[in-house]
PDB file of N, CA and C in Angstrom:
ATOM      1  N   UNK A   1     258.887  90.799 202.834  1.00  0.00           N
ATOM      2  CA  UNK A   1     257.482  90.430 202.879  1.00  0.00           C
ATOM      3  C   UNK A   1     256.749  91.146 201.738  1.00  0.00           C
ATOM      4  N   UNK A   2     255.923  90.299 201.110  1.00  0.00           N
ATOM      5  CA  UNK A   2     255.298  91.056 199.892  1.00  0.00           C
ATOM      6  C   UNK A   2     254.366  92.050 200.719  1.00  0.00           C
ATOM      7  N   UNK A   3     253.673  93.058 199.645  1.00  0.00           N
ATOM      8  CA  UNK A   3     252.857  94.199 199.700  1.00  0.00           C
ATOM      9  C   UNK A   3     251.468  93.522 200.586  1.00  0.00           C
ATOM     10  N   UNK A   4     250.615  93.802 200.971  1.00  0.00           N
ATOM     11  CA  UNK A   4     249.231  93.646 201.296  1.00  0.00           C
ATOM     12  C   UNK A   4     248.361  93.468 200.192  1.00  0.00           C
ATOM     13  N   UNK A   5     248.588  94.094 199.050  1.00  0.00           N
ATOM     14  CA  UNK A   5     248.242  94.253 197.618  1.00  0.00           C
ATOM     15  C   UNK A   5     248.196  92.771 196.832  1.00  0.00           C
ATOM     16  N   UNK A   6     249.267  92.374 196.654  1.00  0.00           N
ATOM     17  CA  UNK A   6     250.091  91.422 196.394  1.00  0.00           C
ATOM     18  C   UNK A   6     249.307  89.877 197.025  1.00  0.00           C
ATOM     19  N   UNK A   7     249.518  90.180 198.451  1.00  0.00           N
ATOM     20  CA  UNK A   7     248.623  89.237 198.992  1.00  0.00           C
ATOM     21  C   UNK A   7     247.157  89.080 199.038  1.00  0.00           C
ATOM     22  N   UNK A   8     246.812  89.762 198.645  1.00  0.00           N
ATOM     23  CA  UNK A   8     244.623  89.783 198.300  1.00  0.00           C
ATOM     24  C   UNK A   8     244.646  89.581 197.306  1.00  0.00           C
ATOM     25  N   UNK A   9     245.410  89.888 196.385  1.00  0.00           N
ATOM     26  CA  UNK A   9     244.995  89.277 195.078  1.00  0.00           C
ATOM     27  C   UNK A   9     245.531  87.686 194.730  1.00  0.00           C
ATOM     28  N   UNK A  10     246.552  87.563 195.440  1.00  0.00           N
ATOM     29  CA  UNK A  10     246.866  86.054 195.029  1.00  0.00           C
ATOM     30  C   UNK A  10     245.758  85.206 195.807  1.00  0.00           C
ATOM     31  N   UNK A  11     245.376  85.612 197.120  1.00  0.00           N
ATOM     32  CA  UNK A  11     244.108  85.166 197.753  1.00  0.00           C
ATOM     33  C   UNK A  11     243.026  85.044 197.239  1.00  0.00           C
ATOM     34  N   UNK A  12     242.997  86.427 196.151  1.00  0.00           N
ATOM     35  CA  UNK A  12     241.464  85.912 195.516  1.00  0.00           C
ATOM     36  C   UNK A  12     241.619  84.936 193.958  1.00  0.00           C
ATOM     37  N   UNK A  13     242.411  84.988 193.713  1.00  0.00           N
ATOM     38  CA  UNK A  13     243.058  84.031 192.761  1.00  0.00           C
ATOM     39  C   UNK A  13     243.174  82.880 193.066  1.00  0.00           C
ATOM     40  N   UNK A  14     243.687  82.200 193.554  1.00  0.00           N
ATOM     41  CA  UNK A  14     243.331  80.962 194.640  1.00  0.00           C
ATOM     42  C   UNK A  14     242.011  80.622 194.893  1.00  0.00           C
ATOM     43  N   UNK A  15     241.563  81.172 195.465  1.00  0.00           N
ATOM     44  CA  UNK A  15     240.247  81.101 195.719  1.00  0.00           C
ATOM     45  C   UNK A  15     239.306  80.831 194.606  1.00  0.00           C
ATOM     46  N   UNK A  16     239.548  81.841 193.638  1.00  0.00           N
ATOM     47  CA  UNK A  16     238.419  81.688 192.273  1.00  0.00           C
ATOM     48  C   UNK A  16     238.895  80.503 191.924  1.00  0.00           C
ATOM     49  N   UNK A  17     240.523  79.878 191.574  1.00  0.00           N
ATOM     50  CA  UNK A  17     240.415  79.014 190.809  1.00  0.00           C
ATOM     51  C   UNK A  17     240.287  77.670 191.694  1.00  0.00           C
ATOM     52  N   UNK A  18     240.025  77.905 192.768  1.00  0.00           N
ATOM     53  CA  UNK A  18     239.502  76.651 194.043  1.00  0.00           C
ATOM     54  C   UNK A  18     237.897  76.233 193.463  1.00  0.00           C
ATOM     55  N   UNK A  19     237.283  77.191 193.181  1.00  0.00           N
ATOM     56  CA  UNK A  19     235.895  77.158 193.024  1.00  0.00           C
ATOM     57  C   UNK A  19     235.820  76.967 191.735  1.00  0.00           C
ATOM     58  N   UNK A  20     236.206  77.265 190.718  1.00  0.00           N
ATOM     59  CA  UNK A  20     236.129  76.875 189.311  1.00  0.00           C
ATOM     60  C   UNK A  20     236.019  75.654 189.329  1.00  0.00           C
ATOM     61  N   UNK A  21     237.442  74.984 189.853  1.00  0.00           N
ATOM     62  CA  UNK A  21     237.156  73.040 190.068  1.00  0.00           C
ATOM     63  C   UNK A  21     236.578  72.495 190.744  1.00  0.00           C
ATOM     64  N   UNK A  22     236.213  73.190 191.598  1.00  0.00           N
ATOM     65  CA  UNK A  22     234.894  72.639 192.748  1.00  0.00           C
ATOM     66  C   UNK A  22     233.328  72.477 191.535  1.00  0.00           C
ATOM     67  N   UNK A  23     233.700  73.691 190.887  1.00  0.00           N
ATOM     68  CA  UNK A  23     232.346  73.853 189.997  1.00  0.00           C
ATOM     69  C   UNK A  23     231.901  72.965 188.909  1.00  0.00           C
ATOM     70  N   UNK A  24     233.618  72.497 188.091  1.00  0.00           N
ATOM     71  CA  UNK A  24     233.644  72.091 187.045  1.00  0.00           C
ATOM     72  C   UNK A  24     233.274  70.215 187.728  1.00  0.00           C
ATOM     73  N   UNK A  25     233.781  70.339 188.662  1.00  0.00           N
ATOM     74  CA  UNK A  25     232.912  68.835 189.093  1.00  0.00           C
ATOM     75  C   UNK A  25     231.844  68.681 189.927  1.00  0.00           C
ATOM     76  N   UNK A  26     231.066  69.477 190.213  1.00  0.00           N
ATOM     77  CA  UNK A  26     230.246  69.289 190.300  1.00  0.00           C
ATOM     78  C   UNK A  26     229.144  69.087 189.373  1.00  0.00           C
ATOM     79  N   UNK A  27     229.917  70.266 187.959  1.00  0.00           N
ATOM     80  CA  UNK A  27     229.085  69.639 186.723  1.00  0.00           C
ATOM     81  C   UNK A  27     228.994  68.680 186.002  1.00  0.00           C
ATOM     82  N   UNK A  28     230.035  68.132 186.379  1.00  0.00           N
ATOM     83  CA  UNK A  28     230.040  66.249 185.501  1.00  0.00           C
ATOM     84  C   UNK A  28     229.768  65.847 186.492  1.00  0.00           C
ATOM     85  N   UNK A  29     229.539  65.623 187.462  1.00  0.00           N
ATOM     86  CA  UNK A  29     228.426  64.973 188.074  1.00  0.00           C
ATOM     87  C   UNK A  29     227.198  64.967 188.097  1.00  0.00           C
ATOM     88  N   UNK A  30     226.899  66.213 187.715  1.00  0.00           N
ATOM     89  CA  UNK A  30     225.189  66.311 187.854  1.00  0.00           C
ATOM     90  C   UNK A  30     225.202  65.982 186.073  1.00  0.00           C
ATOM     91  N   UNK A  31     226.242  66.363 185.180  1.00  0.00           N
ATOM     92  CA  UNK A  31     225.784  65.581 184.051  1.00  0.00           C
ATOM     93  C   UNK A  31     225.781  63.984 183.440  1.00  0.00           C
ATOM     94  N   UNK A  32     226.695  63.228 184.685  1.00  0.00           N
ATOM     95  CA  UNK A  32     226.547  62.081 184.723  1.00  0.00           C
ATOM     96  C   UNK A  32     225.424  61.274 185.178  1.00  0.00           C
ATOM     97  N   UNK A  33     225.310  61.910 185.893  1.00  0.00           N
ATOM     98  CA  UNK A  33     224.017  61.810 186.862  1.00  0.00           C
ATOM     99  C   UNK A  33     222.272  61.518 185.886  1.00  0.00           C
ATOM    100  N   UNK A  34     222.455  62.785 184.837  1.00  0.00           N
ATOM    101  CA  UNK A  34     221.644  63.173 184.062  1.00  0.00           C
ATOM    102  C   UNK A  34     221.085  62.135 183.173  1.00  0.00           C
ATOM    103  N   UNK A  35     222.548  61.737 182.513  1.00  0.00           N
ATOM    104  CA  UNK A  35     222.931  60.854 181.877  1.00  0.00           C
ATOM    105  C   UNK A  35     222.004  59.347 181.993  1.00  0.00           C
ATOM    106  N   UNK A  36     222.802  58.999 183.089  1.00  0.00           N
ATOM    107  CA  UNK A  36     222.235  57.851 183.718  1.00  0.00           C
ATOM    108  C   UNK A  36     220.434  57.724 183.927  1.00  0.00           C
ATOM    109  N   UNK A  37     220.138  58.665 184.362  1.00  0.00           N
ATOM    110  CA  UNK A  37     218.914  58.521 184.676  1.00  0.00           C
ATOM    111  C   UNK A  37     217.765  59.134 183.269  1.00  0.00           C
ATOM    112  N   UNK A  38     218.262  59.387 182.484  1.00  0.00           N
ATOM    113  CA  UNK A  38     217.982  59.047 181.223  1.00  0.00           C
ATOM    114  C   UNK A  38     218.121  57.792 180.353  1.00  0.00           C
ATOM    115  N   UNK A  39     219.394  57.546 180.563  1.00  0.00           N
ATOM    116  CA  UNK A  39     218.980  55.787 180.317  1.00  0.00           C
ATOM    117  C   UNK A  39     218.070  55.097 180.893  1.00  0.00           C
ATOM    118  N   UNK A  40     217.661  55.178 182.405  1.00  0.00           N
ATOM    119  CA  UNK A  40     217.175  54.528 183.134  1.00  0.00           C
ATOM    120  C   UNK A  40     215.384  54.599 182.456  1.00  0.00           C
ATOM    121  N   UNK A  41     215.026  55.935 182.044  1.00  0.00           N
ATOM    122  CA  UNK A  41     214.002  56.407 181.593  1.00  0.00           C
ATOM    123  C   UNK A  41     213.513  55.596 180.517  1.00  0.00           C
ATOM    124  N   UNK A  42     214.355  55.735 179.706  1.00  0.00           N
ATOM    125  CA  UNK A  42     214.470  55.838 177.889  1.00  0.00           C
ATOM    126  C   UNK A  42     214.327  53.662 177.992  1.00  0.00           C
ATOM    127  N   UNK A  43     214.573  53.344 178.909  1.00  0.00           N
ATOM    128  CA  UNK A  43     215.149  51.401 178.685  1.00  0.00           C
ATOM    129  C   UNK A  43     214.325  51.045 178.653  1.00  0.00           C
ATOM    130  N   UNK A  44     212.825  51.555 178.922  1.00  0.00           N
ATOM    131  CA  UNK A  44     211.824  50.917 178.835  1.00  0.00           C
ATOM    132  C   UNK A  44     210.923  51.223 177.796  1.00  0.00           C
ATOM    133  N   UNK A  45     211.694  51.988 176.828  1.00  0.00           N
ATOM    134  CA  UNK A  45     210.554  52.032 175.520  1.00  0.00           C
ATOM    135  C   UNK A  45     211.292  51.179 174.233  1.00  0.00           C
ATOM    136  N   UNK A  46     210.365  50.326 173.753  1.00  0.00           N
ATOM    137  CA  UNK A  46     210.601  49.478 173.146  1.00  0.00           C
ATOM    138  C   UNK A  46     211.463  50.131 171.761  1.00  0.00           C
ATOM    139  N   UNK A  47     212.792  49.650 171.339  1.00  0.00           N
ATOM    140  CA  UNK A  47     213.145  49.991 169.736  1.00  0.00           C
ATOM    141  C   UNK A  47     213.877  50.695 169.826  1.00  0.00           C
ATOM    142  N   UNK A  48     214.404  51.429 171.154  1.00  0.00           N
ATOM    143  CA  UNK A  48     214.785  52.169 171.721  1.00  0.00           C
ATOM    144  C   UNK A  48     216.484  52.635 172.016  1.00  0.00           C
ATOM    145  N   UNK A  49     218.224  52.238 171.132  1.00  0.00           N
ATOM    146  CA  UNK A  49     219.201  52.264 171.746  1.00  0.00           C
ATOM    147  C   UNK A  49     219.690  53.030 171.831  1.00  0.00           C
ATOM    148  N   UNK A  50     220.860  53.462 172.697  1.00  0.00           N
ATOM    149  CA  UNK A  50     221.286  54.559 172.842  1.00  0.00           C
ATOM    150  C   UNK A  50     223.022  54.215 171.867  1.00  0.00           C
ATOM    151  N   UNK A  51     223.796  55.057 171.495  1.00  0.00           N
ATOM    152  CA  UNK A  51     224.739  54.603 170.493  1.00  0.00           C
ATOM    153  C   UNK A  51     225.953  54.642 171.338  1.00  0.00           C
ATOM    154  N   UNK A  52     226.246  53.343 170.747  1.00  0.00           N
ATOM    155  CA  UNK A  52     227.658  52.316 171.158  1.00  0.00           C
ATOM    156  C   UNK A  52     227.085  51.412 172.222  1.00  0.00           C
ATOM    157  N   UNK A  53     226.009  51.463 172.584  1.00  0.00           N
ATOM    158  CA  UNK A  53     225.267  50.035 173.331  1.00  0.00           C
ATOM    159  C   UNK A  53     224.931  49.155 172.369  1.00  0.00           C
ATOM    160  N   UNK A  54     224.758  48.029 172.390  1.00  0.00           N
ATOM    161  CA  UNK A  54     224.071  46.958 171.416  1.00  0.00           C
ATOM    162  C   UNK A  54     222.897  46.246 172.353  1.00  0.00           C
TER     163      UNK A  54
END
């Protein structure tokens, strides 16, 4: 059986990198999100494209 040592740290290792990807998508979401509702903003001013739309 490993140390007690051994086991808290792989626990908190796990853990951090559980939350890193929890984090990292939650940020492309809220920057998709962003995204979008900036287009949504921006579509109504005339002259206006955003690039690679036509």
């Amino acid at each position: 059986m490993p140390p007690l040592t051994d086991i808290l740290h792989r626990t908190l290792v796990v853990g951090l990198l559980g939350a890193t990807v929890a984090g990292v998508g939650v940020g492309w979401g809220v920057h998709k999100d962003t995204l979008r509702r900036g287009q949504e903003v921006c579509s109504g001013v005339p002259g206006h494209r955003f690039p690679g739309k036509l």
